[in-house]
C-alpha atoms as a PDB file:
ATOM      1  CA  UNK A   1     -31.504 -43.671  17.087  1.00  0.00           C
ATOM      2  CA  UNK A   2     -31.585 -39.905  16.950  1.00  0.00           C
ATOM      3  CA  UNK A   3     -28.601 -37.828  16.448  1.00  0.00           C
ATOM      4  CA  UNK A   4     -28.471 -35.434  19.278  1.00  0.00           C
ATOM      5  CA  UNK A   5     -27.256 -31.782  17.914  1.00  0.00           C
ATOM      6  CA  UNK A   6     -24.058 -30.094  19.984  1.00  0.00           C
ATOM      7  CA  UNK A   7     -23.206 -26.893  19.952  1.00  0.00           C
ATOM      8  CA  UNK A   8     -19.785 -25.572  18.602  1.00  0.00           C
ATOM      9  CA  UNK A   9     -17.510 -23.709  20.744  1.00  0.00           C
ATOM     10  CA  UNK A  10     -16.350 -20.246  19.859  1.00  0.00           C
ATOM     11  CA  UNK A  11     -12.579 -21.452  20.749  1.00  0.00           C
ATOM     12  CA  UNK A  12     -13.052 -23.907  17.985  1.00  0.00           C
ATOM     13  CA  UNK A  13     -14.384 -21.524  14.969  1.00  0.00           C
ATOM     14  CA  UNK A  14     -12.199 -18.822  15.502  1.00  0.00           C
ATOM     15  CA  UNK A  15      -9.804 -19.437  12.859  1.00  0.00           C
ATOM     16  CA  UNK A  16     -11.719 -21.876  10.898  1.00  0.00           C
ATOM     17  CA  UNK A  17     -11.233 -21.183   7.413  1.00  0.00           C
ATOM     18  CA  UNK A  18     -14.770 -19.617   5.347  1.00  0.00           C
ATOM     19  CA  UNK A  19     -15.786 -20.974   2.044  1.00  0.00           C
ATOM     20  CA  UNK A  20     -18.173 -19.793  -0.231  1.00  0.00           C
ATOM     21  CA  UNK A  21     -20.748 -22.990  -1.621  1.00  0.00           C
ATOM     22  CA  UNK A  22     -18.919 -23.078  -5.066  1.00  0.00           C
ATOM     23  CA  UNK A  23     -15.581 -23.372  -3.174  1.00  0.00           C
ATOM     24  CA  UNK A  24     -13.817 -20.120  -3.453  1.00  0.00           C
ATOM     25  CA  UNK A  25     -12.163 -18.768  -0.041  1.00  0.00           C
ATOM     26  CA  UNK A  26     -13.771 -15.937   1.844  1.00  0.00           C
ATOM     27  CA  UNK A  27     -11.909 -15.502   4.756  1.00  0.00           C
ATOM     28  CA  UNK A  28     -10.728 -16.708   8.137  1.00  0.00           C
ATOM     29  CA  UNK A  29     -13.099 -16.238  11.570  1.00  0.00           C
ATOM     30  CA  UNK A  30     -11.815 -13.728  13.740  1.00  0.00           C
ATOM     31  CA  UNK A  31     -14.819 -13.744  15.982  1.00  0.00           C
ATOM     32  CA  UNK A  32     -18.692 -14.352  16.784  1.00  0.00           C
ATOM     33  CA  UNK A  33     -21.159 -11.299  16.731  1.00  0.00           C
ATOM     34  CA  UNK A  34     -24.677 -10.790  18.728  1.00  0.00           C
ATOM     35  CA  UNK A  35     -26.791  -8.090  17.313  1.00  0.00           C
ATOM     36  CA  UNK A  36     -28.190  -6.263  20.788  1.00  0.00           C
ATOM     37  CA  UNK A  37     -31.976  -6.453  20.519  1.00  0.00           C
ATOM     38  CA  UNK A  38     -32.755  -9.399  18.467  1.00  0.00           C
ATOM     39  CA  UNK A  39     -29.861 -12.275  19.439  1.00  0.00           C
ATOM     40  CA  UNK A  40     -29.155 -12.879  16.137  1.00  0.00           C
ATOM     41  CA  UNK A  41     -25.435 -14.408  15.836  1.00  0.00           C
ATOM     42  CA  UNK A  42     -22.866 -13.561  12.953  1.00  0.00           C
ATOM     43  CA  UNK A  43     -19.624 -14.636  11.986  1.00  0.00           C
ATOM     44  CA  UNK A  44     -16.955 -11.339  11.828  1.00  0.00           C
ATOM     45  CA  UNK A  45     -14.258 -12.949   9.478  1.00  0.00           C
ATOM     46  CA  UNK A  46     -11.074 -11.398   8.063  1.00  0.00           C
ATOM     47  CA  UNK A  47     -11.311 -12.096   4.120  1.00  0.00           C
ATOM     48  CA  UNK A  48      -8.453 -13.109   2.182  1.00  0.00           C
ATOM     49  CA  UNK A  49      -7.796  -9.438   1.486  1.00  0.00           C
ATOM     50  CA  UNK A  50      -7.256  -8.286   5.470  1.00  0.00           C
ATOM     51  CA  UNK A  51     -10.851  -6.844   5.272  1.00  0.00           C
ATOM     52  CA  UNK A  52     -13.502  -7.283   7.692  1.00  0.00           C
ATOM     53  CA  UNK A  53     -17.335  -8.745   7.025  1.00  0.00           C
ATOM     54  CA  UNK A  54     -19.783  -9.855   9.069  1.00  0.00           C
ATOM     55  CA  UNK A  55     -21.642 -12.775   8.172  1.00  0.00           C
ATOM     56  CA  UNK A  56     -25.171 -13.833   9.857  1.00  0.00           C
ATOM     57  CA  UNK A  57     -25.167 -16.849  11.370  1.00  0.00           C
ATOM     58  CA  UNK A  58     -28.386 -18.023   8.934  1.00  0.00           C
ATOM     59  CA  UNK A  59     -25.892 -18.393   6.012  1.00  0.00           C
ATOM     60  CA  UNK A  60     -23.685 -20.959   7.536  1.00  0.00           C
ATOM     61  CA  UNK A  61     -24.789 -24.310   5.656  1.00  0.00           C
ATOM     62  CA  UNK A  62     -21.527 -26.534   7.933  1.00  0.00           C
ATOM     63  CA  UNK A  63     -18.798 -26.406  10.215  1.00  0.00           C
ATOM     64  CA  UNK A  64     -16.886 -28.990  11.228  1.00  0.00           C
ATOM     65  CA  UNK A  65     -13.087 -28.472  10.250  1.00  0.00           C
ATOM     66  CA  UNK A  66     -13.807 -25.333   7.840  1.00  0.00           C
ATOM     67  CA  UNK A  67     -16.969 -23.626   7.796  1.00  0.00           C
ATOM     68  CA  UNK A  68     -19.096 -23.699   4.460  1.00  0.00           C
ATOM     69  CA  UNK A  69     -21.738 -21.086   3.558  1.00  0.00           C
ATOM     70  CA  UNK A  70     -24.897 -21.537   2.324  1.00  0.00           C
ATOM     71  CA  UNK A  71     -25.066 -18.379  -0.224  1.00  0.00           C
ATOM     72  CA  UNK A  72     -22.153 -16.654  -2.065  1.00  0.00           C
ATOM     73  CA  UNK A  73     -20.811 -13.812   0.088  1.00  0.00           C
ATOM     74  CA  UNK A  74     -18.805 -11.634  -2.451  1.00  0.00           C
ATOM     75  CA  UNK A  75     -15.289 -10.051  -1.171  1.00  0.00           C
ATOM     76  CA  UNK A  76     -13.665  -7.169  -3.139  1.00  0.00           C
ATOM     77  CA  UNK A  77     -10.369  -6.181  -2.650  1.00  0.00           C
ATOM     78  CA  UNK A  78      -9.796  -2.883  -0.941  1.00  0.00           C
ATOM     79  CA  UNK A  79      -9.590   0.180  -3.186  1.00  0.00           C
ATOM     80  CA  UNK A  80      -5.749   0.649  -4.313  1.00  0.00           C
ATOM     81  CA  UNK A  81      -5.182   4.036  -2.955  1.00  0.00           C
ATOM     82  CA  UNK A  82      -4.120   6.893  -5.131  1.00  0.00           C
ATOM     83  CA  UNK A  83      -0.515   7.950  -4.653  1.00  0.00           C
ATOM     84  CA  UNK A  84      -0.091  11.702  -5.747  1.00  0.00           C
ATOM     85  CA  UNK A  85       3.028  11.680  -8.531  1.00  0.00           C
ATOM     86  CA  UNK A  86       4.974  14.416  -7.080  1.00  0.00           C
ATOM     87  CA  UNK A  87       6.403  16.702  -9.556  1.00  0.00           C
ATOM     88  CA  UNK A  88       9.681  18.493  -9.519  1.00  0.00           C
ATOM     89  CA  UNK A  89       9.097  22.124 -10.052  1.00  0.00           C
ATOM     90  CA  UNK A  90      10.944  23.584 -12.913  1.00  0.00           C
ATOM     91  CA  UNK A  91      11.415  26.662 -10.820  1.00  0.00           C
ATOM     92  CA  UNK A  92      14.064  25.297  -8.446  1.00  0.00           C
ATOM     93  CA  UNK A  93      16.886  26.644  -8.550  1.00  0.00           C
ATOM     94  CA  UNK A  94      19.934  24.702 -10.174  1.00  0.00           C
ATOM     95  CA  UNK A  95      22.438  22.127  -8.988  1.00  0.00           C
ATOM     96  CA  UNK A  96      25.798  23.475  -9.078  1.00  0.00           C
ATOM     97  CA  UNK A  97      28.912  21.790  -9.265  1.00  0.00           C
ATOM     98  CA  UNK A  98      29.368  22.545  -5.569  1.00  0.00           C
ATOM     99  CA  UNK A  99      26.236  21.020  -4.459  1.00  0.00           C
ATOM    100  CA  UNK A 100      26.918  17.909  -7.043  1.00  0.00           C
ATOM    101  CA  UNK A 101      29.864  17.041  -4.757  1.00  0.00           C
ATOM    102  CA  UNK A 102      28.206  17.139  -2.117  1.00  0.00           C
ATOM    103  CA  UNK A 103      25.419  15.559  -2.799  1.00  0.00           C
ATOM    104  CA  UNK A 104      27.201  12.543  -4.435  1.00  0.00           C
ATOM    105  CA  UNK A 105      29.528  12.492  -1.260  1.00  0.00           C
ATOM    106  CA  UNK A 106      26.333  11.763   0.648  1.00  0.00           C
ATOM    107  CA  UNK A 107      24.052  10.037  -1.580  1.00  0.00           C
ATOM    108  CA  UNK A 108      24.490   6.245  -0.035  1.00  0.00           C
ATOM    109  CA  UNK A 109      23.681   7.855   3.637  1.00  0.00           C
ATOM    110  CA  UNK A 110      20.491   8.952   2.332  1.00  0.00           C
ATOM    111  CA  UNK A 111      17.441   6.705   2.809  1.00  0.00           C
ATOM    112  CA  UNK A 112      14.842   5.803  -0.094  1.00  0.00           C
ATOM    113  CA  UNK A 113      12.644   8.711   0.025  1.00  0.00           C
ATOM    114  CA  UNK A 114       9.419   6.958  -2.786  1.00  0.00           C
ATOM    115  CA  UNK A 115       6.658   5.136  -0.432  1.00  0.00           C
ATOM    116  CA  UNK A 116       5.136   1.498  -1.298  1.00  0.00           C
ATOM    117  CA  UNK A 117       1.939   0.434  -0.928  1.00  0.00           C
ATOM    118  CA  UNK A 118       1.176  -3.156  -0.152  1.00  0.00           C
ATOM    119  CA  UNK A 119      -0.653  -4.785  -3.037  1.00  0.00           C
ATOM    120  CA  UNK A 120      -2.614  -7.410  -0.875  1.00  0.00           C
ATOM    121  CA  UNK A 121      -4.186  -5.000   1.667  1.00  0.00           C
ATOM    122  CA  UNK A 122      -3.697  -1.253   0.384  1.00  0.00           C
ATOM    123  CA  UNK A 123      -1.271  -0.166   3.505  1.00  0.00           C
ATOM    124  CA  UNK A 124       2.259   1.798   3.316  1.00  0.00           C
ATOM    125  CA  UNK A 125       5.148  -0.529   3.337  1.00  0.00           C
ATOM    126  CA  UNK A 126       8.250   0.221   4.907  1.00  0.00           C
ATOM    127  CA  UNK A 127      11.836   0.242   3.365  1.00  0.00           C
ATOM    128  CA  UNK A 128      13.870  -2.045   5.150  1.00  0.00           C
ATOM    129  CA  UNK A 129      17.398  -0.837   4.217  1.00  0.00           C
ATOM    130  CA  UNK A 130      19.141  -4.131   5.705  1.00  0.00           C
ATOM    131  CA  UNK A 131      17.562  -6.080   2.787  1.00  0.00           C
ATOM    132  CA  UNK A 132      16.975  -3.165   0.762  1.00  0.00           C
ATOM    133  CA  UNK A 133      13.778  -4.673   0.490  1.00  0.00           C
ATOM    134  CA  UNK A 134       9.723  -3.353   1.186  1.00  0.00           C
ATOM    135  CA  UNK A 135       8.004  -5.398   3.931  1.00  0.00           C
ATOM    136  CA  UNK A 136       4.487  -5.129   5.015  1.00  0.00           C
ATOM    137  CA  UNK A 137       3.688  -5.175   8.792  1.00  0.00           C
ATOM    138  CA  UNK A 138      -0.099  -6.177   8.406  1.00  0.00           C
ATOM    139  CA  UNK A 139       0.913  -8.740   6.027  1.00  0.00           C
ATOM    140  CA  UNK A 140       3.833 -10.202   7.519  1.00  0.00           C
ATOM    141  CA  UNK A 141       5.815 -10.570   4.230  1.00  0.00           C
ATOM    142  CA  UNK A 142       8.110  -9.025   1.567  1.00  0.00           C
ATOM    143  CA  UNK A 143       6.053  -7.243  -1.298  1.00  0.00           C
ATOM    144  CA  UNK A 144       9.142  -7.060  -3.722  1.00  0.00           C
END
């Protein structure tokens, strides 16, 4: 008896887990793609590093429970941006005794001024003073 082939929903791949042949994780399915002209399907999948690829449909090998390619797609991380080092300028003038006070009187009001950038995908974090801890938004977590 011949096994008949079904079709698999989109509500059913998105979020299905990506893995490359030898094993290694690409990503998670955010959506299906149609290229306009030639109905060619794709895969759009948010890798493990909060990127997004599109993968033709011709290089999925299975999917039942995860989905399992049929050639290596390669993911890079992002590029770590470049934070400028910011440089006092030796011609400021300088801190009096006067302005010591004062700015020791209000030195806990004042917030962390430095800026963090998440490791995982490459965006600001933001100081949350409560914790006195960085935490991510696109991430969802704590990067310290």
């Amino acid at each position: 008896m011949e096994k008949t082939k079904k079709g698999i929903p989109r509500s059913k791949l998105v979020g299905m887990s990506i893995y490359n042949p030898d094993g290694s994780f690409v990503g998670t399915v955010k959506d299906l793609s149609v290229v306009l002209g030639t109905g060619e399907m794709g895969v759009i999948v948010t890798t493990k590093y909060q990127t997004e690829i599109e993968i033709p449909w011709s290089n999925v090998g299975a999917a039942e429970d995860i989905v399992i390619l049929k050639e290596t797609v390669k993911v890079e991380p992002p590029p770590t941006p470049v934070v400028p080092e910011v440089v006092p300028s030796s011609t400021a003038a300088p801190v009096t005794e006067e302005k010591k006070g004062i700015l020791s009187s209000v030195k806990g009001l004042i917030p962390k001024q430095e800026k963090k950038i998440c490791p995982t995908c490459g965006k600001p974090a933001t100081y949350i003073k409560e914790y006195d801890r960085w935490y991510c938004y696109n991430c969802q977590k704590y990067i310290d």
